[in-house]
N, C-alpha and C. Protein backbone atom coordinates (compact mmCIF):
# COMPACT_ATOMS: atom_id res chain seq x y z
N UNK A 1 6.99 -5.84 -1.59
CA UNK A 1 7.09 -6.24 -2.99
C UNK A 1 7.64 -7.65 -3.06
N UNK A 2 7.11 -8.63 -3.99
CA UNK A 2 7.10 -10.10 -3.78
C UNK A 2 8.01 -9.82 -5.18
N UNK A 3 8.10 -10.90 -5.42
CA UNK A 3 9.39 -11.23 -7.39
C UNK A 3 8.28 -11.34 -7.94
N UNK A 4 7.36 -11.85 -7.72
CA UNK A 4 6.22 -11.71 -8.95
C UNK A 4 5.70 -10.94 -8.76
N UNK A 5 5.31 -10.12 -7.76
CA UNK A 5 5.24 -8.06 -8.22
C UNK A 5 5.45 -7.84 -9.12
N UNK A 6 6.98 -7.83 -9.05
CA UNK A 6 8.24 -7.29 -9.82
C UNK A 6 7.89 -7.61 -11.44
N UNK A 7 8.03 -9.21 -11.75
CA UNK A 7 7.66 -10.04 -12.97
C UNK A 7 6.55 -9.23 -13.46
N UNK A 8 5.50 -9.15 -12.79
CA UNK A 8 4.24 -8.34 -13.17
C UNK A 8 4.65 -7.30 -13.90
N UNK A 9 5.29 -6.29 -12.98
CA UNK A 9 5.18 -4.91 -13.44
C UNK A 9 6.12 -4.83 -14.69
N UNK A 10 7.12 -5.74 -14.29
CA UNK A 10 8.18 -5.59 -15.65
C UNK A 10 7.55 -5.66 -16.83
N UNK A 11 6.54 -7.24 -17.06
CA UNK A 11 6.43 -7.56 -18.18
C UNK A 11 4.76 -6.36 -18.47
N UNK A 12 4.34 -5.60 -17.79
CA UNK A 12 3.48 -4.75 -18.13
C UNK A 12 4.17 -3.32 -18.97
N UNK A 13 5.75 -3.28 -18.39
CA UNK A 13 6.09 -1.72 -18.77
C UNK A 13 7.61 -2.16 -19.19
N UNK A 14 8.18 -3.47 -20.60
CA UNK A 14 9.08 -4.32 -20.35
C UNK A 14 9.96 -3.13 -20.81
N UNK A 15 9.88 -1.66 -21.44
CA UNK A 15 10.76 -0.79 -21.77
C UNK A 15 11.56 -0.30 -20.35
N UNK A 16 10.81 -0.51 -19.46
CA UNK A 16 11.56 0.11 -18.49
C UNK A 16 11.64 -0.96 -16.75
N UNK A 17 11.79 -2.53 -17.68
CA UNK A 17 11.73 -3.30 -16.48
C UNK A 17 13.33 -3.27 -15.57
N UNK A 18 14.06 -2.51 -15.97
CA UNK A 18 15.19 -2.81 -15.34
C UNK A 18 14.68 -1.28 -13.86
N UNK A 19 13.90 -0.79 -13.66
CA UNK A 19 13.35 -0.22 -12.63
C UNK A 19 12.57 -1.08 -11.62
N UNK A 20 12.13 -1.88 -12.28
CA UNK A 20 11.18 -2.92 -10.88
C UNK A 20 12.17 -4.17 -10.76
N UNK A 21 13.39 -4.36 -11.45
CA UNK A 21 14.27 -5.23 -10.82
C UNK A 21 15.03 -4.52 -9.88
N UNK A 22 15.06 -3.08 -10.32
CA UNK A 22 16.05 -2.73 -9.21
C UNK A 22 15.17 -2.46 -7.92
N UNK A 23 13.87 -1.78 -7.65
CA UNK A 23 13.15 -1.87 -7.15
C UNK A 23 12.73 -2.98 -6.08
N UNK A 24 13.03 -4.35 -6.70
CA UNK A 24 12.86 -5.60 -5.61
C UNK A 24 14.57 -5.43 -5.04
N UNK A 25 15.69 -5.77 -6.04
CA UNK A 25 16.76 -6.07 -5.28
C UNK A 25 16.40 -4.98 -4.09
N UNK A 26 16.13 -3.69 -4.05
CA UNK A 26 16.86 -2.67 -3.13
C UNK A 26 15.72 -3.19 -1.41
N UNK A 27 14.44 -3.78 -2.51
CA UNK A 27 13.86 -4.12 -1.04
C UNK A 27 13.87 -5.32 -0.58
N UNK A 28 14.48 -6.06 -1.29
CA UNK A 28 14.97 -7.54 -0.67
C UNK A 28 16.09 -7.52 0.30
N UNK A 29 16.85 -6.49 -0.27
CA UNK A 29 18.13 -6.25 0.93
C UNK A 29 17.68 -5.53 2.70
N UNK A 30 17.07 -4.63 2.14
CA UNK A 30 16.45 -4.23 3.21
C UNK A 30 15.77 -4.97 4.38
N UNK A 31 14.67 -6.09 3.57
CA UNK A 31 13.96 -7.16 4.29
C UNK A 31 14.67 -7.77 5.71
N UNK A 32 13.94 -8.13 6.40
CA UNK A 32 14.39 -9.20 7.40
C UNK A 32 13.88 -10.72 6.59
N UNK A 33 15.41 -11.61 7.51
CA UNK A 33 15.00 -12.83 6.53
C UNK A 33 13.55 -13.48 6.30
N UNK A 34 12.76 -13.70 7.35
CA UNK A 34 11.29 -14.04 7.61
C UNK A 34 10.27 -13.16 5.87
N UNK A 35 10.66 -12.02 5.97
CA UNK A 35 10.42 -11.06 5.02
C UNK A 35 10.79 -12.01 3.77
N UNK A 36 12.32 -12.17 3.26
CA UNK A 36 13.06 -12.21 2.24
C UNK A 36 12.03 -13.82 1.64
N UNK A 37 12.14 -14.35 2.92
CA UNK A 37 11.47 -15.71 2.46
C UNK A 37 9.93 -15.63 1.97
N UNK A 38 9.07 -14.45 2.37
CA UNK A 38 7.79 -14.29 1.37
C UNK A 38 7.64 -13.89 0.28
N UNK A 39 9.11 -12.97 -0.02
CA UNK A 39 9.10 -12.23 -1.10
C UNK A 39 9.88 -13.04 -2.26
N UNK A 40 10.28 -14.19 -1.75
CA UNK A 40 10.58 -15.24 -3.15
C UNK A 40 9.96 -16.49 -3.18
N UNK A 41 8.84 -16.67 -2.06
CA UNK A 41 8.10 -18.47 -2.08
C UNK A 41 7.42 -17.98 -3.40
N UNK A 42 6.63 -17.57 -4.19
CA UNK A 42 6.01 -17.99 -5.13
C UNK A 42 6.53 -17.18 -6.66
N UNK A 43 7.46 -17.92 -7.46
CA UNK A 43 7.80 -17.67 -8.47
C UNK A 43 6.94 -17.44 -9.83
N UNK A 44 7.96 -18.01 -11.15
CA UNK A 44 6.87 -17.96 -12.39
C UNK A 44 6.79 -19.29 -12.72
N UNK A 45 5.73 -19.46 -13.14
CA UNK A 45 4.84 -20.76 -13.73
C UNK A 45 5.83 -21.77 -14.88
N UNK A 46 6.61 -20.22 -15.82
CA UNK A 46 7.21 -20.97 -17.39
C UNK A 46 8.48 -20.71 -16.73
N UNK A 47 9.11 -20.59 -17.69
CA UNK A 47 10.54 -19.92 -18.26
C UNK A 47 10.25 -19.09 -19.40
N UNK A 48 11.13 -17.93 -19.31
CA UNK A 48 11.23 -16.93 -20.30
C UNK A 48 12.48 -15.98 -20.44
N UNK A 49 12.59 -15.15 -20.85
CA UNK A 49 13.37 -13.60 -20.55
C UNK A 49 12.99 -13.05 -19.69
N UNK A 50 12.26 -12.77 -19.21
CA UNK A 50 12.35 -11.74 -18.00
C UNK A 50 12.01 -13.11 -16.66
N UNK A 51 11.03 -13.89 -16.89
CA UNK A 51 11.37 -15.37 -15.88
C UNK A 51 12.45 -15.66 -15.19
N UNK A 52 13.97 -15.84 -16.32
CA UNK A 52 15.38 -15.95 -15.92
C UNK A 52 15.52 -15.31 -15.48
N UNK A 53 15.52 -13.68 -15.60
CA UNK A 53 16.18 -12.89 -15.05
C UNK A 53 15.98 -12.89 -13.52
N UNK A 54 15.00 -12.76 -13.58
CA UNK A 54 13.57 -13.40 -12.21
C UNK A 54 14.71 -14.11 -11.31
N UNK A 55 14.29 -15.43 -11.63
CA UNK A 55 14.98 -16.66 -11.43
C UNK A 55 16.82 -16.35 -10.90
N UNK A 56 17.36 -15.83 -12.00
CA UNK A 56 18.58 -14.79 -11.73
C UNK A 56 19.35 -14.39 -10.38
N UNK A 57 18.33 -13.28 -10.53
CA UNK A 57 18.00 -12.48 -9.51
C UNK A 57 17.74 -13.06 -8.23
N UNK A 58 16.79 -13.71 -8.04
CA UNK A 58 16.53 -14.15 -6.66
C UNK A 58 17.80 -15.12 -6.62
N UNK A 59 18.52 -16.11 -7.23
CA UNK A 59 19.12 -17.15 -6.73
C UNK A 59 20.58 -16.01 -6.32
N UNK A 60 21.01 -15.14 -6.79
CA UNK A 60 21.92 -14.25 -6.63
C UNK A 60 21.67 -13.93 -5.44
N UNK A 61 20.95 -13.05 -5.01
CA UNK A 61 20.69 -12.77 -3.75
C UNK A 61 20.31 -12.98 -2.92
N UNK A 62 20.06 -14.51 -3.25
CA UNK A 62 19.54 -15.44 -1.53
C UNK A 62 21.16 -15.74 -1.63
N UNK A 63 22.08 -16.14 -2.48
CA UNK A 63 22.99 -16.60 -1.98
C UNK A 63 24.15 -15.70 -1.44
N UNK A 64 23.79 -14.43 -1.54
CA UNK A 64 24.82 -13.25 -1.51
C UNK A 64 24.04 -12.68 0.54
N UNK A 65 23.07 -13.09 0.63
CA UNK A 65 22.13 -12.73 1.71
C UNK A 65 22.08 -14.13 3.01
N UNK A 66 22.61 -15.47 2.28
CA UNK A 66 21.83 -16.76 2.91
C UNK A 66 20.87 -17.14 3.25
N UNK A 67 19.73 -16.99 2.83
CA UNK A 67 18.68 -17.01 2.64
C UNK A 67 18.26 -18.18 1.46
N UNK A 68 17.75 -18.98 2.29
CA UNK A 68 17.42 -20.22 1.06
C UNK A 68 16.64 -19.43 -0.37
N UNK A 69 17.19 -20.27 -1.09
CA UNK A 69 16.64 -20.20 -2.54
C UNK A 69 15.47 -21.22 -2.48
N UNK A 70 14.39 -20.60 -3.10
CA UNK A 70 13.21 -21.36 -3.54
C UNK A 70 13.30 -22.52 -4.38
N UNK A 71 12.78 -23.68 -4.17
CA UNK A 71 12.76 -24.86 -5.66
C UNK A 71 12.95 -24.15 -7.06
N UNK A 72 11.94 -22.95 -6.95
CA UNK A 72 11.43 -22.82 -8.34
C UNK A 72 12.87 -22.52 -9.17
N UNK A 73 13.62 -21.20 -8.72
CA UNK A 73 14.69 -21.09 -8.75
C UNK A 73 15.50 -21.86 -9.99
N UNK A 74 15.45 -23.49 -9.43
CA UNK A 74 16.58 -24.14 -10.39
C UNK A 74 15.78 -24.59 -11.79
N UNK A 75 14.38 -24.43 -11.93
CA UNK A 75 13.82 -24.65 -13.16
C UNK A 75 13.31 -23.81 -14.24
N UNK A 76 13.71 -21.95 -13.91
CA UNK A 76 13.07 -21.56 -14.38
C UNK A 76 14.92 -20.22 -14.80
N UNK A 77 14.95 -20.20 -16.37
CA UNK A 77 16.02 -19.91 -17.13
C UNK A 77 14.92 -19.24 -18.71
N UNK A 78 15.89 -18.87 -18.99
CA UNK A 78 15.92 -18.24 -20.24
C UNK A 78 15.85 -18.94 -21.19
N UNK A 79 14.81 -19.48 -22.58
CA UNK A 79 14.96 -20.45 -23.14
C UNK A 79 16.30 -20.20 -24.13
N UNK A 80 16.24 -18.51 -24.36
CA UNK A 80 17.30 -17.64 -25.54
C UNK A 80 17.99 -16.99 -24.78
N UNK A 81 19.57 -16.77 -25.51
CA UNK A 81 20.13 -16.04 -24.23
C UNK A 81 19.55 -14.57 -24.41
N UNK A 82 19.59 -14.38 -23.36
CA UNK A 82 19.07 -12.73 -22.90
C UNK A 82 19.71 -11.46 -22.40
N UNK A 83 20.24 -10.97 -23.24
CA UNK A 83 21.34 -9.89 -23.04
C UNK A 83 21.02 -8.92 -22.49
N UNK A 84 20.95 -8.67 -20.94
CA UNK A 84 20.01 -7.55 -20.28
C UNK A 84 20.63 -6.01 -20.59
N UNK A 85 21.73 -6.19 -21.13
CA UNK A 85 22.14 -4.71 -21.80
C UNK A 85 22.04 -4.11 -22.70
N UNK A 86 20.98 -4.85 -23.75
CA UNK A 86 20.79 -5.07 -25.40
C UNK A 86 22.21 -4.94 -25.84
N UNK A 87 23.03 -5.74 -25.49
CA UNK A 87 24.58 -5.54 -26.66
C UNK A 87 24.19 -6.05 -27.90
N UNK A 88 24.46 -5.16 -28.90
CA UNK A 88 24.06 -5.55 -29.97
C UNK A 88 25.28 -6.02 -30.86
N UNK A 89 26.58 -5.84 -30.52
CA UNK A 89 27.90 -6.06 -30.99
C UNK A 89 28.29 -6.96 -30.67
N UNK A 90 28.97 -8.31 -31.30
CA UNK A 90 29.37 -9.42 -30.81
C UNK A 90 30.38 -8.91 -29.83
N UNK A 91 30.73 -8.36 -29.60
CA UNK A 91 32.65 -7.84 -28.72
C UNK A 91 31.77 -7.77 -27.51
N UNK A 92 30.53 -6.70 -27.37
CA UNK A 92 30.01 -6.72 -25.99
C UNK A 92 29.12 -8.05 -25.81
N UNK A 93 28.43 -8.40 -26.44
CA UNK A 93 28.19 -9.96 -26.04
C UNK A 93 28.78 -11.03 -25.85
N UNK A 94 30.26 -10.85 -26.21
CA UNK A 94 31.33 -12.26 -25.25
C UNK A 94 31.87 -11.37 -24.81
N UNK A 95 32.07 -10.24 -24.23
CA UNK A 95 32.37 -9.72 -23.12
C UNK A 95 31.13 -10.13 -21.52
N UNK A 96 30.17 -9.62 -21.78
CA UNK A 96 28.75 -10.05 -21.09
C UNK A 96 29.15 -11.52 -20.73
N UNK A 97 28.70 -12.83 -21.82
CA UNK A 97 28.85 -14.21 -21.49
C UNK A 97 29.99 -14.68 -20.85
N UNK A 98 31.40 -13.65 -20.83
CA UNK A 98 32.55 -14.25 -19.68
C UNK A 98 32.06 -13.41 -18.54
N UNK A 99 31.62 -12.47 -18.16
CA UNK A 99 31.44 -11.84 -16.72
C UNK A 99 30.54 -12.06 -16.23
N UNK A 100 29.45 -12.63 -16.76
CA UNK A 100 28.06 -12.71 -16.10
C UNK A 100 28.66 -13.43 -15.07
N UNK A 101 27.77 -12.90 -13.56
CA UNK A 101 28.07 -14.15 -12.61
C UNK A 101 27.09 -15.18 -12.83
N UNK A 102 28.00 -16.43 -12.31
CA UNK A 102 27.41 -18.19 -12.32
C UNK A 102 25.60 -18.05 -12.41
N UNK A 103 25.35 -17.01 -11.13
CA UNK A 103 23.98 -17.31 -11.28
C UNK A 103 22.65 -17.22 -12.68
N UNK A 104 23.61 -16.06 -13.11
CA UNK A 104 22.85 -15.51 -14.71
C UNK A 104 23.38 -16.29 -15.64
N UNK A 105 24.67 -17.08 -15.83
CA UNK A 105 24.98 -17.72 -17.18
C UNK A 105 24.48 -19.29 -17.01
N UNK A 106 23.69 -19.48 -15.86
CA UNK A 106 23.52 -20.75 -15.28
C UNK A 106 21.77 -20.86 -16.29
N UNK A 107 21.37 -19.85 -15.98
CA UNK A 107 20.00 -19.83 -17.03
C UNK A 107 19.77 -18.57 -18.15
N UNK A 108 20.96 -18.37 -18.47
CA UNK A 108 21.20 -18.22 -20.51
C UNK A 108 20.45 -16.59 -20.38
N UNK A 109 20.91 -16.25 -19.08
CA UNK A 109 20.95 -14.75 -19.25
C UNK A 109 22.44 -13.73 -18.58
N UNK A 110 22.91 -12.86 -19.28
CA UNK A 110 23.96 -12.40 -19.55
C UNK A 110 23.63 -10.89 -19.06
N UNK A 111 24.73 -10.48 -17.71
CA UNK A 111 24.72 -9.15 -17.42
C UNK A 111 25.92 -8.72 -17.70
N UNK A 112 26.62 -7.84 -16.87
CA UNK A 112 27.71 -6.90 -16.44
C UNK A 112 28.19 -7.38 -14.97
N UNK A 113 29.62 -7.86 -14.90
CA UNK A 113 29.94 -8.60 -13.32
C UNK A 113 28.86 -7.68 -12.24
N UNK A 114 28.83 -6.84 -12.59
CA UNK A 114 28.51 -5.77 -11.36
C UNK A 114 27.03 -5.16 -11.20
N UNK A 115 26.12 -6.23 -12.47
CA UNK A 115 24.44 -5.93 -11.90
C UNK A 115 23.83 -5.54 -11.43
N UNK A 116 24.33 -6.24 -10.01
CA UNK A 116 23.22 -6.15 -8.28
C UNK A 116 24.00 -5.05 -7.83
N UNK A 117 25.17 -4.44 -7.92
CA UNK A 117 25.68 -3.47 -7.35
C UNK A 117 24.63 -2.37 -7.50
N UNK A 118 24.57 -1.79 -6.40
CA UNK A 118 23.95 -0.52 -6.36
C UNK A 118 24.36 0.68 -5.43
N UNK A 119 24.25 1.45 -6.37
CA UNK A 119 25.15 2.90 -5.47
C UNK A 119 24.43 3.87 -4.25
């Protein structure tokens, strides 16, 4: 599974894209680096909401892995911020915008410190 798999399938089934993000993280970790590096050379074209997250995502875990980050990486963000938890309450949305890590508030999308964690 490549990130634009992932991008694909998300933005085909976007009610339930937080399954094909978790879906890449769990097989990006797995990967050998040779691997990790096919499964992020070709990104998305724009920027968007699910793009950033994209974008996000991979720069998080090449740097949590060492594994170079792709160019695309630093150009491709969220044009709106993007609250991947739908907080709909201001209290949980500046809660979100102080914990997001660097990599998600860097392109104007907003998680939970603990995202990529997986059990």
């Amino acid at each position: 599974m490549t990130i634009a798999d992932a991008l694909e399938d998300a933005r085909r089934d976007p009610t339930h894209f937080q399954l094909h993000v978790n879906g890449f993280v769990d097989a990006f970790r797995r990967a050998a680096l040779d691997e990790r590096r096919g499964m992020i050379a070709d990104g998305p074209a724009g920027s968007g909401r699910l793009e950033g997250l994209a974008s996000a995502v991979v720069s998080a875990l090449c740097r949590e892995t060492g594994t170079p980050a792709p160019a695309w990486v630093q150009r491709i963000h969220s044009p709106e911020p993007f609250f991947v938890v739908g907080a709909t309450s201001f209290a949980l949305r500046l809660r979100l915008m102080l914990e997001s890590p660097p990599a998600f508030r860097a392109r104007n999308v907003f998680v939970p410190e603990n995202y990529l964690s997986r059990a």
